[in-house]
PDB file of N, CA and C in Angstrom:
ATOM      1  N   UNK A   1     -84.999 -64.130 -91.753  1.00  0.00           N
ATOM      2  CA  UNK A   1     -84.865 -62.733 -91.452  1.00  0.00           C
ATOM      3  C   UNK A   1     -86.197 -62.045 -91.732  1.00  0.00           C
ATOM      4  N   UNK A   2     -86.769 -61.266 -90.924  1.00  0.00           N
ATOM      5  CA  UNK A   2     -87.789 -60.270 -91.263  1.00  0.00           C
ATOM      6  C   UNK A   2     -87.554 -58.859 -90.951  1.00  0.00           C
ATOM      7  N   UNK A   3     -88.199 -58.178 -92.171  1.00  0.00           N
ATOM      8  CA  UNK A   3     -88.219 -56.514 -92.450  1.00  0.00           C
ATOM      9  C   UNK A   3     -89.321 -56.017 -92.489  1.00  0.00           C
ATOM     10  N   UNK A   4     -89.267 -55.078 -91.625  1.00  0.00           N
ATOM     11  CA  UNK A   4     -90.779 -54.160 -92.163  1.00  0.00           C
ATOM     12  C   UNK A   4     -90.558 -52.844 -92.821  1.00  0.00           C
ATOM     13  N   UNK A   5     -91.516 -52.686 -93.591  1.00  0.00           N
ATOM     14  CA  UNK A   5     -91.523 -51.726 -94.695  1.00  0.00           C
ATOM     15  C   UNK A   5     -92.749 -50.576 -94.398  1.00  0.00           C
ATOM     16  N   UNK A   6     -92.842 -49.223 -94.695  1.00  0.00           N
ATOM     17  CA  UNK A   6     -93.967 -48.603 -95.024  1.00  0.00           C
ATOM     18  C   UNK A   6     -94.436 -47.966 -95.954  1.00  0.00           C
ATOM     19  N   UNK A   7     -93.251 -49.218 -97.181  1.00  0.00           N
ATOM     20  CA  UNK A   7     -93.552 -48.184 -98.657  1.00  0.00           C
ATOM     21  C   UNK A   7     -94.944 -48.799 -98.698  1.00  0.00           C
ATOM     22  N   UNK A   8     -95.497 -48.480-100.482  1.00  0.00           N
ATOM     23  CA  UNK A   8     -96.742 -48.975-100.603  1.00  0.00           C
ATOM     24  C   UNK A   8     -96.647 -50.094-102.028  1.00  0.00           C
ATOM     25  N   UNK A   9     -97.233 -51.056-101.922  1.00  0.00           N
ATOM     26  CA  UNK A   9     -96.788 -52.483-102.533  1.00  0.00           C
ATOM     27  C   UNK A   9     -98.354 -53.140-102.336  1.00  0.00           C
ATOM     28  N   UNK A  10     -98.482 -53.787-103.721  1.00  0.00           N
ATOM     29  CA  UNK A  10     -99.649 -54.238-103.490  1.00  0.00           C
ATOM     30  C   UNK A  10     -99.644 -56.090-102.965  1.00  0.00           C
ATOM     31  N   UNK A  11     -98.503 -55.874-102.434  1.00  0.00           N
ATOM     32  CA  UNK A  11     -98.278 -57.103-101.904  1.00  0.00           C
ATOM     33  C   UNK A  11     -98.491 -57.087-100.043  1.00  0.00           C
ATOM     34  N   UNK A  12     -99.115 -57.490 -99.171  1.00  0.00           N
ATOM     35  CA  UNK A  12     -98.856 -57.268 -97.484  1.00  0.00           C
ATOM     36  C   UNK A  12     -98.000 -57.579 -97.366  1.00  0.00           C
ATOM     37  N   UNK A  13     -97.129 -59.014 -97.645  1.00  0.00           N
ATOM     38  CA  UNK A  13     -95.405 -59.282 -97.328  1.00  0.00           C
ATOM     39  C   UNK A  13     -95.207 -60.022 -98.682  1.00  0.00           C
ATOM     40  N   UNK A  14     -94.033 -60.054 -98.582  1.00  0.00           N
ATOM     41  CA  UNK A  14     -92.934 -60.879 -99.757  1.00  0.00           C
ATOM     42  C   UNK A  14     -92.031 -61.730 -99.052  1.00  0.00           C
ATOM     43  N   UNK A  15     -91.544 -62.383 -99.649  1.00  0.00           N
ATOM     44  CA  UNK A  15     -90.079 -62.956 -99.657  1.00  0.00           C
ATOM     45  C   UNK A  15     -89.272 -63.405-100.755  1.00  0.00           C
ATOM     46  N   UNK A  16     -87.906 -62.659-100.204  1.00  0.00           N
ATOM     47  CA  UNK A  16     -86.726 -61.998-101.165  1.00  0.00           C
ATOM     48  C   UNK A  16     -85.568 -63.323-100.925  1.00  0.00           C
ATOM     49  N   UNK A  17     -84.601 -64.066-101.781  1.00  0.00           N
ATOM     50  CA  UNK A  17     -83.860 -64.395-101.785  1.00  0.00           C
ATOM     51  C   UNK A  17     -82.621 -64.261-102.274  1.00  0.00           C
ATOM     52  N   UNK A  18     -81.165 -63.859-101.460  1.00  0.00           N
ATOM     53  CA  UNK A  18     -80.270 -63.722-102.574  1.00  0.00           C
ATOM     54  C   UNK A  18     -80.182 -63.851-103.823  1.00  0.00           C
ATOM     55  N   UNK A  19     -79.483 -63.207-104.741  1.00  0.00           N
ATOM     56  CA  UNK A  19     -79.210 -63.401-105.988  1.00  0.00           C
ATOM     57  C   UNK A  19     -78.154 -64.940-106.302  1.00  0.00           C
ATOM     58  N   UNK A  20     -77.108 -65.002-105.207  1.00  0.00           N
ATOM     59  CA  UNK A  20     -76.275 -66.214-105.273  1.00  0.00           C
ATOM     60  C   UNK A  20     -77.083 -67.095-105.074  1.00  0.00           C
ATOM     61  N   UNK A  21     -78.718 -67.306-104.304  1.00  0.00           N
ATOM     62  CA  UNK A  21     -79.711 -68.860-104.221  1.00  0.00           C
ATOM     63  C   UNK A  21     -79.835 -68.916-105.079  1.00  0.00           C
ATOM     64  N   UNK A  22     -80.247 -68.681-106.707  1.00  0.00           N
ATOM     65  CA  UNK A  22     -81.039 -68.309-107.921  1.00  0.00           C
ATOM     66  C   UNK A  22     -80.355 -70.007-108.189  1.00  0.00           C
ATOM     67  N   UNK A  23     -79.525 -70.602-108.320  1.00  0.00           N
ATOM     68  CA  UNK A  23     -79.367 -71.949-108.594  1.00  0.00           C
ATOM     69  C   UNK A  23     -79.878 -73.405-107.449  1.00  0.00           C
ATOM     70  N   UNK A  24     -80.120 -72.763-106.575  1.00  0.00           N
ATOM     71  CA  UNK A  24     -80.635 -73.330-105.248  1.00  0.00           C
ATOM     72  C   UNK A  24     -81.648 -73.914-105.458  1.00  0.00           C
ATOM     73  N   UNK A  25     -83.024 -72.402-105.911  1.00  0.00           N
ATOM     74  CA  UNK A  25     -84.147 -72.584-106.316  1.00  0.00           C
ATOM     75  C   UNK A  25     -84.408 -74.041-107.121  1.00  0.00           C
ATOM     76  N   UNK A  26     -83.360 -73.852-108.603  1.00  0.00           N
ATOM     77  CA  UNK A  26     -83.453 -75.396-109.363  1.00  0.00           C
ATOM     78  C   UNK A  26     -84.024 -76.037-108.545  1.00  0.00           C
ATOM     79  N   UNK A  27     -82.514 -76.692-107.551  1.00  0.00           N
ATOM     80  CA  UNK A  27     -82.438 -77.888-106.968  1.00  0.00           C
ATOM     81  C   UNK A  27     -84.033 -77.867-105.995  1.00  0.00           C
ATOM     82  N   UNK A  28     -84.510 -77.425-105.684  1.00  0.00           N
ATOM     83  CA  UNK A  28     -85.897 -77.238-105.242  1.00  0.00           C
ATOM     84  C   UNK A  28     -86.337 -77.724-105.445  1.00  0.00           C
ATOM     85  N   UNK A  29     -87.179 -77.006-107.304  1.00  0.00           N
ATOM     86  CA  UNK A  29     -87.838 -77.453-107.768  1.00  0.00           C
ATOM     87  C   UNK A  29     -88.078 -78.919-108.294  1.00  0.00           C
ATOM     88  N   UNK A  30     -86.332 -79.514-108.019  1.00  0.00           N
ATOM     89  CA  UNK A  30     -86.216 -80.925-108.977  1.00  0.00           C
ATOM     90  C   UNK A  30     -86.528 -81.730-107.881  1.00  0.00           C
ATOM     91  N   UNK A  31     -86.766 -81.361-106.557  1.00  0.00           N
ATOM     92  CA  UNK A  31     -86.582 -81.816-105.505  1.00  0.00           C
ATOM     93  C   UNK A  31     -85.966 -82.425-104.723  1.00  0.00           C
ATOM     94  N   UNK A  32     -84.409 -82.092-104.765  1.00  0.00           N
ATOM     95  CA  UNK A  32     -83.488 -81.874-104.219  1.00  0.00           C
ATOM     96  C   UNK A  32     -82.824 -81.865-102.841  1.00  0.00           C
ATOM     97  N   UNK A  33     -84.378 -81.235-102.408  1.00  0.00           N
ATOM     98  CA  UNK A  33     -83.900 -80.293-101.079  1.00  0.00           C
ATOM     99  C   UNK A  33     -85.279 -80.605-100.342  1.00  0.00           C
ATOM    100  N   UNK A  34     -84.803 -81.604 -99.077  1.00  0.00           N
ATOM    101  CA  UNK A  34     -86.171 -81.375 -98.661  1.00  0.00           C
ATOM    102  C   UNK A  34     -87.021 -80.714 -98.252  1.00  0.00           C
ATOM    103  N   UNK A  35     -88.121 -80.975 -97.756  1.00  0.00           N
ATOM    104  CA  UNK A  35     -89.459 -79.901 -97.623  1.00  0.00           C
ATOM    105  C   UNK A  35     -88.850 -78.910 -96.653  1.00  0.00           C
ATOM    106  N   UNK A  36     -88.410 -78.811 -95.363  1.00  0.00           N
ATOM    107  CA  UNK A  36     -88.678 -77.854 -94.827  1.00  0.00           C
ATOM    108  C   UNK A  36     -87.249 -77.532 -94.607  1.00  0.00           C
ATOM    109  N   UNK A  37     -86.397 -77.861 -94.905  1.00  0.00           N
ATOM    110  CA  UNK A  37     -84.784 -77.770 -94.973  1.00  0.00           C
ATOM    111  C   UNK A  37     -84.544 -76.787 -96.259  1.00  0.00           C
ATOM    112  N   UNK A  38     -85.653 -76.323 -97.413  1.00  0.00           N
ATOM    113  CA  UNK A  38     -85.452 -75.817 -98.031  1.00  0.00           C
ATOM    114  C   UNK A  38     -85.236 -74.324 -97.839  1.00  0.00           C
ATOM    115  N   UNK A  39     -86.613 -74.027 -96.869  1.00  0.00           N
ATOM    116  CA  UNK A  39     -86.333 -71.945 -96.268  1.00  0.00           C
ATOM    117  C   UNK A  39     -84.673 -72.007 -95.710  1.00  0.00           C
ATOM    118  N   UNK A  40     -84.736 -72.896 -94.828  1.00  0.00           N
ATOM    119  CA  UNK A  40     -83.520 -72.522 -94.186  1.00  0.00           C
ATOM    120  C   UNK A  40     -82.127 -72.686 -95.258  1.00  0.00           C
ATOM    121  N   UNK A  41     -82.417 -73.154 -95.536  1.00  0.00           N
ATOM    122  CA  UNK A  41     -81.032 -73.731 -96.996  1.00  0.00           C
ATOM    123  C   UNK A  41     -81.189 -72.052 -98.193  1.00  0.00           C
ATOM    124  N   UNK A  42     -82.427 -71.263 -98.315  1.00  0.00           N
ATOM    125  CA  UNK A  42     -81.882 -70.674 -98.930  1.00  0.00           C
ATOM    126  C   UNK A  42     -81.964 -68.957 -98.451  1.00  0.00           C
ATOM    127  N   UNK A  43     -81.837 -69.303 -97.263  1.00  0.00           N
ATOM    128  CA  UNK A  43     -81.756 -68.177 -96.260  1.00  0.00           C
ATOM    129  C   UNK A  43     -82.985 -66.642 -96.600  1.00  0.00           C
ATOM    130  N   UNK A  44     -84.303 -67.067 -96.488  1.00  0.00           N
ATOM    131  CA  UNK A  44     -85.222 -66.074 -97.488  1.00  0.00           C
ATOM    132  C   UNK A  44     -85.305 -64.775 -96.327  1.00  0.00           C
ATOM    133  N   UNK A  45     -85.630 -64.045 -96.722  1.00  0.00           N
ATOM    134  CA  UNK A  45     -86.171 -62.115 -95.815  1.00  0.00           C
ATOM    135  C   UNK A  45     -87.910 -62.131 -96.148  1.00  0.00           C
ATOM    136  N   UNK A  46     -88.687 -62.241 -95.285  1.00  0.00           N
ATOM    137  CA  UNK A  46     -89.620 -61.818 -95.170  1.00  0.00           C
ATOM    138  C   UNK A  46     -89.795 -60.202 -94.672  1.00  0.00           C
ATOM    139  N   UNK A  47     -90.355 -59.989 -95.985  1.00  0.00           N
ATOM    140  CA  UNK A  47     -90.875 -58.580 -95.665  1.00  0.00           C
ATOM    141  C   UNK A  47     -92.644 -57.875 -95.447  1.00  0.00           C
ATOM    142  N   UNK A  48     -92.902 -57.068 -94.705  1.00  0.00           N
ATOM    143  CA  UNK A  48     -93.989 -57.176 -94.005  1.00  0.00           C
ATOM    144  C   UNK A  48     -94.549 -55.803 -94.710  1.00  0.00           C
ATOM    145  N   UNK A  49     -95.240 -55.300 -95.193  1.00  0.00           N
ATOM    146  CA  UNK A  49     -96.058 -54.305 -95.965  1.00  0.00           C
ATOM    147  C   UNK A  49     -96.694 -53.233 -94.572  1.00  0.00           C
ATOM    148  N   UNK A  50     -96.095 -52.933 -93.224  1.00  0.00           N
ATOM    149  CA  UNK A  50     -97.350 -52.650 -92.319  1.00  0.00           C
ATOM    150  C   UNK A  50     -98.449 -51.671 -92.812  1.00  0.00           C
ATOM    151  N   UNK A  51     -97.911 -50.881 -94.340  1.00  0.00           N
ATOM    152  CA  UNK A  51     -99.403 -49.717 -94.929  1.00  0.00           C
ATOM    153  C   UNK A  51    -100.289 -50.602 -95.575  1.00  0.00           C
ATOM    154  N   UNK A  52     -99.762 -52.268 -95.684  1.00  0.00           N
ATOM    155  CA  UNK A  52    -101.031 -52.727 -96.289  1.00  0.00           C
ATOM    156  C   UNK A  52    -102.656 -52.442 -95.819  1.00  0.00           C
ATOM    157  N   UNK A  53    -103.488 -52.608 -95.975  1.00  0.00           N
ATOM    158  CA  UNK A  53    -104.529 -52.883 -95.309  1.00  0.00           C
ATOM    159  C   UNK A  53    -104.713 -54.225 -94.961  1.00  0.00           C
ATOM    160  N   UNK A  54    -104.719 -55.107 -95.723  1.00  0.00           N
ATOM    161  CA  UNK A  54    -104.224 -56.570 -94.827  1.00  0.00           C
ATOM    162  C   UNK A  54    -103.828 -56.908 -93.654  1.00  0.00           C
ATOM    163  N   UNK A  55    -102.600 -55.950 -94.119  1.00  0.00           N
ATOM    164  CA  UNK A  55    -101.937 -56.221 -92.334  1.00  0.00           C
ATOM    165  C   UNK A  55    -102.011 -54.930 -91.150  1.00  0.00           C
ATOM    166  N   UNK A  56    -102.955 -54.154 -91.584  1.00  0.00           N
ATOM    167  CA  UNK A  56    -103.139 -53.760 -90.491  1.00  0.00           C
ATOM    168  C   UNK A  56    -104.847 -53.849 -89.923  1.00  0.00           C
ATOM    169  N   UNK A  57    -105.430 -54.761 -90.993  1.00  0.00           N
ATOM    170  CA  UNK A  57    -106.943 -55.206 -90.456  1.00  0.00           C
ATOM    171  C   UNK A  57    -106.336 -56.305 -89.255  1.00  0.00           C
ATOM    172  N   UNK A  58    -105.103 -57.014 -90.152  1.00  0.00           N
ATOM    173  CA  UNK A  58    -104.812 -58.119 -89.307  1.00  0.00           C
ATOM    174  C   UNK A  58    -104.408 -57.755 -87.541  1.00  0.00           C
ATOM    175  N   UNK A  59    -103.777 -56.675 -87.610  1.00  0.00           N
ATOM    176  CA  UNK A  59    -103.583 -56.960 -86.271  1.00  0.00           C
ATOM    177  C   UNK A  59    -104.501 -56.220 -85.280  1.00  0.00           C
ATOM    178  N   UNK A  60    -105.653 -55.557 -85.883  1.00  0.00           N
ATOM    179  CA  UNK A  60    -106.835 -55.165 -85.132  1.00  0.00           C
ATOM    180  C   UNK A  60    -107.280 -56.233 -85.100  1.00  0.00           C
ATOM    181  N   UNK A  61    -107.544 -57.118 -86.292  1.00  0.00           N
ATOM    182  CA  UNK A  61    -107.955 -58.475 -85.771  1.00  0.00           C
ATOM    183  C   UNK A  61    -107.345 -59.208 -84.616  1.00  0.00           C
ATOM    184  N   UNK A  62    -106.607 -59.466 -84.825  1.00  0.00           N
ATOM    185  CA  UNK A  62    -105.342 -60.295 -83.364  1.00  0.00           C
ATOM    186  C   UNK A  62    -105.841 -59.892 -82.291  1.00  0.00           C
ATOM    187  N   UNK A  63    -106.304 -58.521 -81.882  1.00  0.00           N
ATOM    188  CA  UNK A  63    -106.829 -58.087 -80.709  1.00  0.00           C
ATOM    189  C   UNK A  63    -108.254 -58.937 -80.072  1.00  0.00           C
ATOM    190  N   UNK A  64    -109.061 -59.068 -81.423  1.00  0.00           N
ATOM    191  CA  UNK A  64    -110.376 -59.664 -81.338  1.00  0.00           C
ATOM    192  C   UNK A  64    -110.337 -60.925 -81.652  1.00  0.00           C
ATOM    193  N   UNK A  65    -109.701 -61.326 -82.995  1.00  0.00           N
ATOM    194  CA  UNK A  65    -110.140 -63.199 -83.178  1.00  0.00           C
ATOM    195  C   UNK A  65    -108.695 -63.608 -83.038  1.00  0.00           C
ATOM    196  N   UNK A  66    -108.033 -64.165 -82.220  1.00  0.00           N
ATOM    197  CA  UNK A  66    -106.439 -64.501 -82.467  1.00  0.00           C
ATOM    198  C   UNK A  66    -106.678 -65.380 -83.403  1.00  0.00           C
ATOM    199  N   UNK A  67    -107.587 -66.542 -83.002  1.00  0.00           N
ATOM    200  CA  UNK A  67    -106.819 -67.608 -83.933  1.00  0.00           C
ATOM    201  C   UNK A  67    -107.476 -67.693 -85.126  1.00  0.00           C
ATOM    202  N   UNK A  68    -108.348 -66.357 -85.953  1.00  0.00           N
ATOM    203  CA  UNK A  68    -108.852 -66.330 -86.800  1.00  0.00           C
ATOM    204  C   UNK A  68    -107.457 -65.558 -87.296  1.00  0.00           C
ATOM    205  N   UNK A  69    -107.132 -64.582 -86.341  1.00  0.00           N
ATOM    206  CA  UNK A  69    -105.800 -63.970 -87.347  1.00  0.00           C
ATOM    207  C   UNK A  69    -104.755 -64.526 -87.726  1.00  0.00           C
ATOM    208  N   UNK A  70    -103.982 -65.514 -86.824  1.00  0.00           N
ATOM    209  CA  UNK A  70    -103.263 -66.694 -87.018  1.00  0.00           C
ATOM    210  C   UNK A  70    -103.290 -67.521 -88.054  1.00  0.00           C
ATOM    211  N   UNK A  71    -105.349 -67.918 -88.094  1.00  0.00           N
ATOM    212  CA  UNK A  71    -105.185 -68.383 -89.781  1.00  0.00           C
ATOM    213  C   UNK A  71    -104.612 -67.520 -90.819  1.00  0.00           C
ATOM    214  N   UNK A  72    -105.177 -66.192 -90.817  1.00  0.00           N
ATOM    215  CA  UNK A  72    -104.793 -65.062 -91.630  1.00  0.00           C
ATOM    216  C   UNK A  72    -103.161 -64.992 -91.944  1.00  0.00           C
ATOM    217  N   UNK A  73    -102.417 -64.684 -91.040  1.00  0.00           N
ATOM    218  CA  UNK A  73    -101.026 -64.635 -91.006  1.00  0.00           C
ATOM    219  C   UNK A  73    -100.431 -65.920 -91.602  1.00  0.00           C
ATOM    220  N   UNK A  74    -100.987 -66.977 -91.481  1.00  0.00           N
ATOM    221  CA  UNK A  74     -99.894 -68.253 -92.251  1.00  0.00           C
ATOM    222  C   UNK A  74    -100.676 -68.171 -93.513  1.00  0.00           C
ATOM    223  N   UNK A  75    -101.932 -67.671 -93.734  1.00  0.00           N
ATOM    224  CA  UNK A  75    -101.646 -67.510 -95.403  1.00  0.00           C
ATOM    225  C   UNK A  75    -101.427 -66.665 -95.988  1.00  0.00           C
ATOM    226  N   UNK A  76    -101.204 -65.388 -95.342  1.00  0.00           N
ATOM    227  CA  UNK A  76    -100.357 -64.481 -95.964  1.00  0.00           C
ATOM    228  C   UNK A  76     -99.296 -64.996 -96.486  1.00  0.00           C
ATOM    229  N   UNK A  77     -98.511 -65.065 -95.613  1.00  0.00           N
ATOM    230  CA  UNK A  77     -97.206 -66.541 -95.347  1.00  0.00           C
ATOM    231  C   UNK A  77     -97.439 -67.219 -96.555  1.00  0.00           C
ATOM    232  N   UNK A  78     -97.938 -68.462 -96.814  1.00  0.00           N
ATOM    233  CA  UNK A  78     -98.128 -68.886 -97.890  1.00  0.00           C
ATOM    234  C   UNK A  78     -98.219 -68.129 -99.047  1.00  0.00           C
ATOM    235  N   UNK A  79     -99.153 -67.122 -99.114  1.00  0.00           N
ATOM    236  CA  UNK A  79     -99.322 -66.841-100.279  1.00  0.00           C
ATOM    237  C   UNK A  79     -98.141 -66.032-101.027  1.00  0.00           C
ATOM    238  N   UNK A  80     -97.193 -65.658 -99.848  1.00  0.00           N
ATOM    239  CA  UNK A  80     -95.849 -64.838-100.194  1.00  0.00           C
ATOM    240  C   UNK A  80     -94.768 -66.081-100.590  1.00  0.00           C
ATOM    241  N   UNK A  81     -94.914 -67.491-100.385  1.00  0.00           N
ATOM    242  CA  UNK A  81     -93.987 -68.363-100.801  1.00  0.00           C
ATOM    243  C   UNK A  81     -94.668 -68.671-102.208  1.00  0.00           C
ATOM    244  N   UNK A  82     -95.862 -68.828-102.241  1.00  0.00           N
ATOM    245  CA  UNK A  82     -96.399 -68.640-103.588  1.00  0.00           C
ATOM    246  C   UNK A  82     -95.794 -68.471-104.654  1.00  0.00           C
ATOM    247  N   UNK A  83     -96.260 -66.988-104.351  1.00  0.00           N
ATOM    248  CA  UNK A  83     -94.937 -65.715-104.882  1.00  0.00           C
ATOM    249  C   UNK A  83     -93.804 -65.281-105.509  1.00  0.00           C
ATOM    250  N   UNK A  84     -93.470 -66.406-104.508  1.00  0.00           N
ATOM    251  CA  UNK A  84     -91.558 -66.259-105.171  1.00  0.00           C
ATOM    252  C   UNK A  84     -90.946 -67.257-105.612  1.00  0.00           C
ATOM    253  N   UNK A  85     -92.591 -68.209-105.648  1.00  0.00           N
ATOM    254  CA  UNK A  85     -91.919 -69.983-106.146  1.00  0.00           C
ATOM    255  C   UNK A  85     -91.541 -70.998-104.918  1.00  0.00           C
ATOM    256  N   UNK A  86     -91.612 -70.567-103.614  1.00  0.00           N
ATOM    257  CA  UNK A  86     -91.166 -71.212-103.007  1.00  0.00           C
ATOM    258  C   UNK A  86     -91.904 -72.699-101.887  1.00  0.00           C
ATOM    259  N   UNK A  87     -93.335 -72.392-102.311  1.00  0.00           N
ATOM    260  CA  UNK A  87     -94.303 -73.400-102.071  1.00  0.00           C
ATOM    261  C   UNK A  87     -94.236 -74.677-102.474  1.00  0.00           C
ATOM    262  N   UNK A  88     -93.915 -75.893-101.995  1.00  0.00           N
ATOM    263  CA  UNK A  88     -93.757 -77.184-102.460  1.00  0.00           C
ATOM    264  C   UNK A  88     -95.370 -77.926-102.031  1.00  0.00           C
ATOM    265  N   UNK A  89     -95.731 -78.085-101.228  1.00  0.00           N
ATOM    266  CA  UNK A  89     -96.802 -78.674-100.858  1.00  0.00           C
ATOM    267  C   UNK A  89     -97.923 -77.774-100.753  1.00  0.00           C
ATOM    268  N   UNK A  90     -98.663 -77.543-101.267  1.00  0.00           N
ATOM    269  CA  UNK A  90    -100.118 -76.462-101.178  1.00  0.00           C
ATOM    270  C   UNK A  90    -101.197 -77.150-100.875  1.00  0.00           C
ATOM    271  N   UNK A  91    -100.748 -78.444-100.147  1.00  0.00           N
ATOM    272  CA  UNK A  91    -102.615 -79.290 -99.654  1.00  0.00           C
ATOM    273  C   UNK A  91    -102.565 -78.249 -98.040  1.00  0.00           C
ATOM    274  N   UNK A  92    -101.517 -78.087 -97.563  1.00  0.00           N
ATOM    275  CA  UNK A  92    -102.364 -77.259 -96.014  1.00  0.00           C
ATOM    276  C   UNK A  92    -102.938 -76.411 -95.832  1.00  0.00           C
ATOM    277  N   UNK A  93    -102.560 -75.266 -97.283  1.00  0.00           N
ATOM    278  CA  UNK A  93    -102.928 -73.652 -97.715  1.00  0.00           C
ATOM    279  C   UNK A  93    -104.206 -74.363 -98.430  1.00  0.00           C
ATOM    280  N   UNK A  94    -104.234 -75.193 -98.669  1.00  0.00           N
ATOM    281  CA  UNK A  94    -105.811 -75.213 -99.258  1.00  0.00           C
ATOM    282  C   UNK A  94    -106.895 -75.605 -98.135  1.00  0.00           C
ATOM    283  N   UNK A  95    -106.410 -76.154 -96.854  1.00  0.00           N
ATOM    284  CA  UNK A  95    -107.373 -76.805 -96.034  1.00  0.00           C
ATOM    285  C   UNK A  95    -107.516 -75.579 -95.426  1.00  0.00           C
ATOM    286  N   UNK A  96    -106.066 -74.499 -95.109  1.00  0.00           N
ATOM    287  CA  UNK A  96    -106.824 -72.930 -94.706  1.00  0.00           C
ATOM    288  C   UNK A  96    -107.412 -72.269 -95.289  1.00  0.00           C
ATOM    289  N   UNK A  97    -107.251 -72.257 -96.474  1.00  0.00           N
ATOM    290  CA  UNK A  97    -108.359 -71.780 -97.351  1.00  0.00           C
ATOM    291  C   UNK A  97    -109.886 -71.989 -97.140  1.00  0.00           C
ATOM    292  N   UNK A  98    -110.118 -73.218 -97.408  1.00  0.00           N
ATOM    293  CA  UNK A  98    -111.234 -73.741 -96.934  1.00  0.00           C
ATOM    294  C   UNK A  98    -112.171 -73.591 -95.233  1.00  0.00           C
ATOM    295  N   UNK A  99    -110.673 -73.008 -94.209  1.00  0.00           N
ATOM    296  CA  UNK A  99    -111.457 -73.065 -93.268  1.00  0.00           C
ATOM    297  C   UNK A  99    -111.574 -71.362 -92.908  1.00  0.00           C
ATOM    298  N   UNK A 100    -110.670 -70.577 -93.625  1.00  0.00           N
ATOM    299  CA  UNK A 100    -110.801 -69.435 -93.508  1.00  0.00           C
ATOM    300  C   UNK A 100    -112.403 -69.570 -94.641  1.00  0.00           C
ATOM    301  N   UNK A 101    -112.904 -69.918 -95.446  1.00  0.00           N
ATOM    302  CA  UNK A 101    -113.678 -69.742 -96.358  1.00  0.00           C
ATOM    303  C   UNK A 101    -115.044 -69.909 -95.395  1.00  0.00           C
ATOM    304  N   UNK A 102    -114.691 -70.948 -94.550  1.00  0.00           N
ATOM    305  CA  UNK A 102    -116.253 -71.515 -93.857  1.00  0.00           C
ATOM    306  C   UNK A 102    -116.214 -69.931 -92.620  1.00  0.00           C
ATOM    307  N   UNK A 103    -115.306 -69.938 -92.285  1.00  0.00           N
ATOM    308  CA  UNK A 103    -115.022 -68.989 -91.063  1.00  0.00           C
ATOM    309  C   UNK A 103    -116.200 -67.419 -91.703  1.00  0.00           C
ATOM    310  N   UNK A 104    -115.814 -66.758 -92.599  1.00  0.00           N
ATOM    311  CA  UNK A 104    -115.789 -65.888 -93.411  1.00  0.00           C
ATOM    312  C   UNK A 104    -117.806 -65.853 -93.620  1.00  0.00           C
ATOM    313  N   UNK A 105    -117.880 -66.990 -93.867  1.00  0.00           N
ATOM    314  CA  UNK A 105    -119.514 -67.094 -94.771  1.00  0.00           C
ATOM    315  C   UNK A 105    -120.155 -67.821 -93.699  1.00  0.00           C
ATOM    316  N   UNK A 106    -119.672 -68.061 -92.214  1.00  0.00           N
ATOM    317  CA  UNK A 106    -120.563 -68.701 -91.104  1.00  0.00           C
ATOM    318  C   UNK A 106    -121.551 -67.371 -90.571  1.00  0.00           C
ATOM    319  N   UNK A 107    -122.560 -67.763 -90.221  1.00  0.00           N
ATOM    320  CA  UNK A 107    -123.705 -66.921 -90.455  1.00  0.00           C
ATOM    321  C   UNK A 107    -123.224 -66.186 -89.053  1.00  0.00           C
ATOM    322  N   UNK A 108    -123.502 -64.617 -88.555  1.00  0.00           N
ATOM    323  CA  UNK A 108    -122.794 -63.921 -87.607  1.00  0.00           C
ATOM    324  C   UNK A 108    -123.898 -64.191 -86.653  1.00  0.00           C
ATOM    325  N   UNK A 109    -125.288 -63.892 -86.855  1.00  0.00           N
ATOM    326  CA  UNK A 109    -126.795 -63.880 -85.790  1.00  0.00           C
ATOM    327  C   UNK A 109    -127.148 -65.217 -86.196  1.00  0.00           C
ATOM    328  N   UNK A 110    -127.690 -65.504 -85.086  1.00  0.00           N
ATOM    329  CA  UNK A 110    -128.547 -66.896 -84.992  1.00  0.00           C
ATOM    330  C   UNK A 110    -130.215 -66.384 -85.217  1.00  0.00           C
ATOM    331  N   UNK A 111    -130.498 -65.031 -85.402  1.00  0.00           N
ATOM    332  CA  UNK A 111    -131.526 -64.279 -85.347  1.00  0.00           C
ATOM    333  C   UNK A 111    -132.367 -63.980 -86.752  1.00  0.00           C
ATOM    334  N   UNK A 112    -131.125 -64.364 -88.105  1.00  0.00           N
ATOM    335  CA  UNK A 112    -131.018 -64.640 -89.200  1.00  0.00           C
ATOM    336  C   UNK A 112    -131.179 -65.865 -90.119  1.00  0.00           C
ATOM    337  N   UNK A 113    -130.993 -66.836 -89.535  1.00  0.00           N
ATOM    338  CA  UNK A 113    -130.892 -68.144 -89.725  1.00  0.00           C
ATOM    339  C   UNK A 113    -132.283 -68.801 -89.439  1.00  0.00           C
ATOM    340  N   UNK A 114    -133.190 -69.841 -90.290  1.00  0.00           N
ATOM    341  CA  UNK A 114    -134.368 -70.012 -90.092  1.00  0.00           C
ATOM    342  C   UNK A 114    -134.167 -71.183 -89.208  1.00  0.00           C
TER     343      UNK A 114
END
C-alpha cells in the first residue's frame, strides 16, 4: 500500500506495519520467512514525504536523469526498510550506494579534468 503525506518529517518515506505483524517481524529476523515473501507476508504502507526536499529534488530529477533518479528512489526505498528493521540483505543497497557515490563525484566538464 502507498500514502502520500504533506506533513513535515525528517524522513522522505517510511514504512508502517500493523501492530498485529509486531510477532511476524521475530519470525523475520530468525529467518523464518523468506527474502522477498517477507513485504508481502507482513502487508507494509509506504509512505511518501512529497514536502521532503528529497523527494521533490527527486522528481525534478526524473524529468532530467531517470535512471539516476531510479537509483535515488530504490534507496530511498531501502533506506525506509532500514528504518523499520525490515532490510535482510544490504549487499545491493551497498552496490547503489557505491554507484550513486561514483555518479555524484564523476567529474561534470571534461574542461576541468587534466
Amino acid at each position: 500500500m502507498l500514502q502520500t503525506s504533506g506533513t513535515s518529517s525528517e524522513h522522505p518515506c517510511m514504512i508502517t506495519i500493523g501492530a498485529e505483524m509486531g510477532a511476524a517481524r521475530h519470525f523475520l529476523r530468525v529467518g523464518q520467512v523468506k527474502d522477498i515473501e517477507h513485504l508481502a507476508f507482513l502487508k507494509p504502507t509506504l509512505h511518501i514525504n512529497l514536502n521532503h526536499p528529497i523527494i521533490s529534488t527527486l522528481i525534478k530529477l526524473h524529468k532530467s536523469d531517470p535512471a539516476t533518479a531510479t537509483l535515488v528512489a530504490e534507496q530511498i526505498y531501502d533506506n525506509a526498510l532500514v528504518t523499520c528493521g525490515l532490510m535482510k540483505d544490504s549487499s545491493k543497497m551497498v552496490d547503489r550506494v557505491n554507484r550513486l557515490l561514483s555518479e555524484l563525484l564523476k567529474p561534470k566538464s571534461s574542461i576541468l579534468t587534466p
